[in-house]
N, C-alpha and C. Protein backbone atom coordinates (compact mmCIF):
# COMPACT_ATOMS: atom_id res chain seq x y z
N UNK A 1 8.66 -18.46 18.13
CA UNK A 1 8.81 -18.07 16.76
C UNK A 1 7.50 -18.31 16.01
N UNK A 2 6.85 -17.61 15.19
CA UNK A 2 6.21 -17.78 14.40
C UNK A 2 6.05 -17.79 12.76
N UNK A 3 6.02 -19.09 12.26
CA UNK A 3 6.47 -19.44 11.42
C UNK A 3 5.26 -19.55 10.40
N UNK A 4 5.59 -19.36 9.18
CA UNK A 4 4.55 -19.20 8.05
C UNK A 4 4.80 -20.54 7.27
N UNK A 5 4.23 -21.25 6.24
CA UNK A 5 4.36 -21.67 5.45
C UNK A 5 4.01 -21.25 3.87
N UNK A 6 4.72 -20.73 2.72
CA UNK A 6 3.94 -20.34 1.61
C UNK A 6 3.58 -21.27 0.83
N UNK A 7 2.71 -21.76 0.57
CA UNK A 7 2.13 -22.87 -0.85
C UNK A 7 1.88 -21.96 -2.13
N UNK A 8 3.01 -22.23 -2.99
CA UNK A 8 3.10 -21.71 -4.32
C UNK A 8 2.46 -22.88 -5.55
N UNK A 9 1.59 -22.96 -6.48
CA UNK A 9 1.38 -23.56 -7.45
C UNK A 9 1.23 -23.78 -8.89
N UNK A 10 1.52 -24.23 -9.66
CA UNK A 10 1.04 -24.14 -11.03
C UNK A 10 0.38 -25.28 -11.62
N UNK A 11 -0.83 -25.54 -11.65
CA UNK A 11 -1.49 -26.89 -11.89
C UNK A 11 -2.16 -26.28 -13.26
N UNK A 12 -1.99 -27.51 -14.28
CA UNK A 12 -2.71 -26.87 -15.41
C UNK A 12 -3.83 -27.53 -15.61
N UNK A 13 -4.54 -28.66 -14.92
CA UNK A 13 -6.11 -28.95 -14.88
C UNK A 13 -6.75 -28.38 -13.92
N UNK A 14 -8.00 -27.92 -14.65
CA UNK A 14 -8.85 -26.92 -13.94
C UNK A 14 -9.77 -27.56 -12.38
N UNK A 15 -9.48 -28.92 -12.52
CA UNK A 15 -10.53 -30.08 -11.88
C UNK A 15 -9.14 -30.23 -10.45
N UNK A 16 -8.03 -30.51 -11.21
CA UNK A 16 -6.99 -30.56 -9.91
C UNK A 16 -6.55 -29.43 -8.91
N UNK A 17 -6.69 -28.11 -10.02
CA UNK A 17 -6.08 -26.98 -9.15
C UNK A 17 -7.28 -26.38 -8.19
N UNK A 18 -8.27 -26.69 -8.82
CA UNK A 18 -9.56 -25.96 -8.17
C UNK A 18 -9.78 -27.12 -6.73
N UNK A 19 -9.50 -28.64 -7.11
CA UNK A 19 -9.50 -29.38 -5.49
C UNK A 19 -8.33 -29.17 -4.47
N UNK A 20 -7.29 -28.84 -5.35
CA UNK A 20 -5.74 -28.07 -4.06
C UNK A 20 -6.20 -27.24 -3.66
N UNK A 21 -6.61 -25.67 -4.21
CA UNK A 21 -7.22 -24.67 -3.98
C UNK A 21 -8.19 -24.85 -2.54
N UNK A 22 -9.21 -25.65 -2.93
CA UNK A 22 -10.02 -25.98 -1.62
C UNK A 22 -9.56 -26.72 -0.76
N UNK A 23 -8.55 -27.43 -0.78
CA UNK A 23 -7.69 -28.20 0.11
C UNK A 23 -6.91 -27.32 1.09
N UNK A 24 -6.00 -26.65 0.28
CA UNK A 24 -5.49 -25.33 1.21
C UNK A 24 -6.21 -24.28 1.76
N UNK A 25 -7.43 -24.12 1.47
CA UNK A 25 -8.38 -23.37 2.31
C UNK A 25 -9.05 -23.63 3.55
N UNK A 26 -8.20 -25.12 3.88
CA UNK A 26 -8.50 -25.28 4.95
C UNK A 26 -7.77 -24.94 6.14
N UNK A 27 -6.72 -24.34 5.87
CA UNK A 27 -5.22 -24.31 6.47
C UNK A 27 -5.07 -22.90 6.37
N UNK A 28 -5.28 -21.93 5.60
CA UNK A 28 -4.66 -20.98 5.16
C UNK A 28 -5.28 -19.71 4.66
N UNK A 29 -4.74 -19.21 3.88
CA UNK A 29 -5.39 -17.61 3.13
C UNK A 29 -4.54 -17.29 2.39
N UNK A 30 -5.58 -17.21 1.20
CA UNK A 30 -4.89 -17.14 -0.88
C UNK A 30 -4.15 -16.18 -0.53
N UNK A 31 -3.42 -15.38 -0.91
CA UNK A 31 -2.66 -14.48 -0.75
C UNK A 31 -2.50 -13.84 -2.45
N UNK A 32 -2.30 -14.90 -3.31
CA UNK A 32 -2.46 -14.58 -4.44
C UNK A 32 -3.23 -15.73 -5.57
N UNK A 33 -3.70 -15.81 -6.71
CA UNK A 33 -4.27 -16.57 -7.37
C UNK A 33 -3.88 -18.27 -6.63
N UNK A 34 -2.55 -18.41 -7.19
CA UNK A 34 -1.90 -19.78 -6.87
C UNK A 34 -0.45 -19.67 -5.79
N UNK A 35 -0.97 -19.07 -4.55
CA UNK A 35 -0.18 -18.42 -3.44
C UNK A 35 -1.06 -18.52 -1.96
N UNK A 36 -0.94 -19.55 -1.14
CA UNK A 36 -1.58 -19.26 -0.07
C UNK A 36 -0.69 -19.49 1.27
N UNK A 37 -1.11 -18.40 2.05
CA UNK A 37 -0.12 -18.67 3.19
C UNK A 37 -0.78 -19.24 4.73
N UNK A 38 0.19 -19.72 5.49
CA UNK A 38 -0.66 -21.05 6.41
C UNK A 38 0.30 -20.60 7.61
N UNK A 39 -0.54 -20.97 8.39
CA UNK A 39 0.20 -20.88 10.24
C UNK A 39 1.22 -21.89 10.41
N UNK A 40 2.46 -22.24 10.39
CA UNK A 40 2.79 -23.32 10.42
C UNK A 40 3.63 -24.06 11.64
N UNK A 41 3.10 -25.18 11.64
CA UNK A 41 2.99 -25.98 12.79
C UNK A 41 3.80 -27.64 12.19
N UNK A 42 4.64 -28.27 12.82
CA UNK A 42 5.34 -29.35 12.56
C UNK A 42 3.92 -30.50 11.75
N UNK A 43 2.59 -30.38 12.52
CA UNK A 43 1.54 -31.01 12.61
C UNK A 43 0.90 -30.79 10.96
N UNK A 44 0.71 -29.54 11.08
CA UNK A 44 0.17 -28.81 9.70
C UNK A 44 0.82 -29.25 8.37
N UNK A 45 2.25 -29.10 8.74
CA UNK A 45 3.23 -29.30 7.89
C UNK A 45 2.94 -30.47 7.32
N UNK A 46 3.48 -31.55 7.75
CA UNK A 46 3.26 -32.88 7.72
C UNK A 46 1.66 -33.21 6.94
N UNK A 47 1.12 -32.77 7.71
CA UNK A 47 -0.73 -32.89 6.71
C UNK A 47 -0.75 -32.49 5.43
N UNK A 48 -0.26 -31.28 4.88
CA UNK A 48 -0.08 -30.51 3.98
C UNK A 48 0.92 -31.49 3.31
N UNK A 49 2.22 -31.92 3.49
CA UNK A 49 3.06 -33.06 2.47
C UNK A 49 2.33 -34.22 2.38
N UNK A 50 1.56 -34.81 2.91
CA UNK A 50 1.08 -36.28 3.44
C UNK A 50 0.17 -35.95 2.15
N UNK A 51 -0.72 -35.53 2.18
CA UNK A 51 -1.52 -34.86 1.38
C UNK A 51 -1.61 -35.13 0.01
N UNK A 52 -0.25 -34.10 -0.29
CA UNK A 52 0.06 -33.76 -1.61
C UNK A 52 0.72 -35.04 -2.32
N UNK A 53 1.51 -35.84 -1.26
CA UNK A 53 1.68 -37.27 -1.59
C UNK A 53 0.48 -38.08 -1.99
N UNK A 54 -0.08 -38.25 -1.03
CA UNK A 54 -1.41 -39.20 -1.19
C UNK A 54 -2.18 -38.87 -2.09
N UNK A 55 -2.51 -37.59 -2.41
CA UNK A 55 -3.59 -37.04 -2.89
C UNK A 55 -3.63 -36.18 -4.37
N UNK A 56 -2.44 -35.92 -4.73
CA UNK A 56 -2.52 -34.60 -5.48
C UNK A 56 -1.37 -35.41 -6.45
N UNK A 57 -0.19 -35.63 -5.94
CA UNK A 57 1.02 -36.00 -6.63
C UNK A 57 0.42 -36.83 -8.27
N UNK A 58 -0.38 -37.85 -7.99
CA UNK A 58 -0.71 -38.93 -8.99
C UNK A 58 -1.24 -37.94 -9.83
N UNK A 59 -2.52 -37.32 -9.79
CA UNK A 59 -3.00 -36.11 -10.45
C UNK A 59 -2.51 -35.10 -11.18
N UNK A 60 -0.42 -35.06 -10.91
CA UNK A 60 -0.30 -34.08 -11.87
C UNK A 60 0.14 -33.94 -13.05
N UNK A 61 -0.04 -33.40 -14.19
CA UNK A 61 0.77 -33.61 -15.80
C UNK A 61 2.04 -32.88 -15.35
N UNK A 62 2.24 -32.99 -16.98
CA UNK A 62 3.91 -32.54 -16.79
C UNK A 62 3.75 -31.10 -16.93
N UNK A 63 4.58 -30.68 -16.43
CA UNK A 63 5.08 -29.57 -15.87
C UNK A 63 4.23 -29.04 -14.96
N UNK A 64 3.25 -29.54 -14.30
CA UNK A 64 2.63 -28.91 -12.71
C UNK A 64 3.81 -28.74 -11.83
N UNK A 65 3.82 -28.11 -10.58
CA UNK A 65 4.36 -27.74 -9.62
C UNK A 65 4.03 -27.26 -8.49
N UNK A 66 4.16 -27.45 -7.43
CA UNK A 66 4.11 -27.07 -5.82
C UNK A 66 5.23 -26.98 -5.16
N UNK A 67 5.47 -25.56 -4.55
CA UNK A 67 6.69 -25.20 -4.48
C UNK A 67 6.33 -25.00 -2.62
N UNK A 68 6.68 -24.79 -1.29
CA UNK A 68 6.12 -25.40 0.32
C UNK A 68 7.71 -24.62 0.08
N UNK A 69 7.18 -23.11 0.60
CA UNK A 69 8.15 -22.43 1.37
C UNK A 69 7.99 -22.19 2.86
N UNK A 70 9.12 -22.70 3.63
CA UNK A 70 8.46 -22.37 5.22
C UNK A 70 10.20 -20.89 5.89
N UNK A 71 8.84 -20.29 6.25
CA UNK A 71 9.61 -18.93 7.04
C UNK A 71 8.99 -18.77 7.77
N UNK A 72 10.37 -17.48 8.35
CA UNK A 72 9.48 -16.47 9.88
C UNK A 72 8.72 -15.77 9.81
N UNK A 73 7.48 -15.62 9.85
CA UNK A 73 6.75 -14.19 9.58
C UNK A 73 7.11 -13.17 10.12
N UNK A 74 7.97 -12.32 11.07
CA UNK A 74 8.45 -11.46 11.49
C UNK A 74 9.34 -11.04 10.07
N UNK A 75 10.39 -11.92 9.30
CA UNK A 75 11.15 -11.77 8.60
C UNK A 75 10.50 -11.67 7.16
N UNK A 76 8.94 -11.51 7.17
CA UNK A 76 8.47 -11.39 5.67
C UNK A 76 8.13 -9.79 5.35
N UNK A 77 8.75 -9.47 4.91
CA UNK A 77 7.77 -8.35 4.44
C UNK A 77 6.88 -7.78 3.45
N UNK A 78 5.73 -7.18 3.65
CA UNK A 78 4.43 -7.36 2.60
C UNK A 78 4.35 -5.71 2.37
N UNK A 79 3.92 -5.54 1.31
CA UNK A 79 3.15 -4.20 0.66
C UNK A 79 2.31 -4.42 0.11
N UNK A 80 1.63 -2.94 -0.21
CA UNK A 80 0.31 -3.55 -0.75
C UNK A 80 -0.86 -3.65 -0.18
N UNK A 81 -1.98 -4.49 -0.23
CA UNK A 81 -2.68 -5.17 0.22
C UNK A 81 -2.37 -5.89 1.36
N UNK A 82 -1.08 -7.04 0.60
CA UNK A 82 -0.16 -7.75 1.33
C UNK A 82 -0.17 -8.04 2.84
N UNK A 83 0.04 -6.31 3.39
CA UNK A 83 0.23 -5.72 4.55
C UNK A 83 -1.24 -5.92 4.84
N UNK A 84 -2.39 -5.96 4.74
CA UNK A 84 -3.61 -5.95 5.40
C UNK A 84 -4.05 -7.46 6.18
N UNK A 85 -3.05 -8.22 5.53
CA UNK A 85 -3.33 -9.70 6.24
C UNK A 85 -3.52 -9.61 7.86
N UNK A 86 -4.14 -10.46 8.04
CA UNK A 86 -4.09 -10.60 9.99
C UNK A 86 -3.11 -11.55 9.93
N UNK A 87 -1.84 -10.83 10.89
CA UNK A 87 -0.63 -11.74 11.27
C UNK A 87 -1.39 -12.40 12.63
N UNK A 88 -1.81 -12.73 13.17
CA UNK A 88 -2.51 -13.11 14.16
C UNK A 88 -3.45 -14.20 13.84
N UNK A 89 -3.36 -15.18 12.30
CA UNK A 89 -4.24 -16.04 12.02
C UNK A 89 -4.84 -17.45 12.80
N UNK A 90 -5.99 -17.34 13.53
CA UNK A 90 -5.91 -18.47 13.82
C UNK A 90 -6.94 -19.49 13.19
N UNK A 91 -6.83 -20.65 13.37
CA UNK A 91 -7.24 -21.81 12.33
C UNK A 91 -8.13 -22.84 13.54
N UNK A 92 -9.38 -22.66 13.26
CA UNK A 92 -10.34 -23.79 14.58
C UNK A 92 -10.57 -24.83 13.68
C-alpha cells in the first residue's frame, strides 16, 4: 500500500510558519501554500509528530493549527496541476 500523509496548516507568525514550511520540505512537496504532501512511512510519521511536539507546539498562538491527514494515494484524487505530481516520490 502506498500511503500519503497530508500536512495542512495555519500559523499566523511569519518566523514560525516559514521554519514548519522548511521543516516539511524535508519530507515532502507543497502542494499548496500551507498543504504539503509526504511519502508516508510509520518512521516518517513519528518524526513529523515528535517534531511538532518538541519543536513547533510551544511556538504556537491561539488559533494556529496543524491538521496530519494520513491516506492511500491510489484513493486520492487530484486535478489540475494536482495531477502533475510524481506519485513515485522518493526522499534520499
Amino acid at each position: 500500500m502506498n500511503n500519503v500523509i497530508i500536512v495542512a496548516y495555519d500559523i499566523s507568525n511569519n518566523k514560525t510558519r516559514s521554519k514548519f514550511s522548511k521543516f516539511l520540505q524535508q519530507f515532502g512537496v507543497r502542494v499548496q501554500f500551507s498543504v504539503y504532501e509526504i511519502q508516508s512511512s510509520k518512521r516518517v510519521l513519528n518524526i513529523v509528530k515528535s517534531a511538532i511536539k518538541a519543536n513547533f507546539k510551544k511556538l504556537f498562538e491561539d488559533g494556529d493549527s496543524i491538521y496530519i491527514f494520513t491516506t492511500n494515494q491510489s484513493k486520492t484524487e487530484r486535478y489540475g496541476s494536482a495531477k502533475l505530481l510524481d506519485n513515485d516520490l522518493i526522499i534520499l
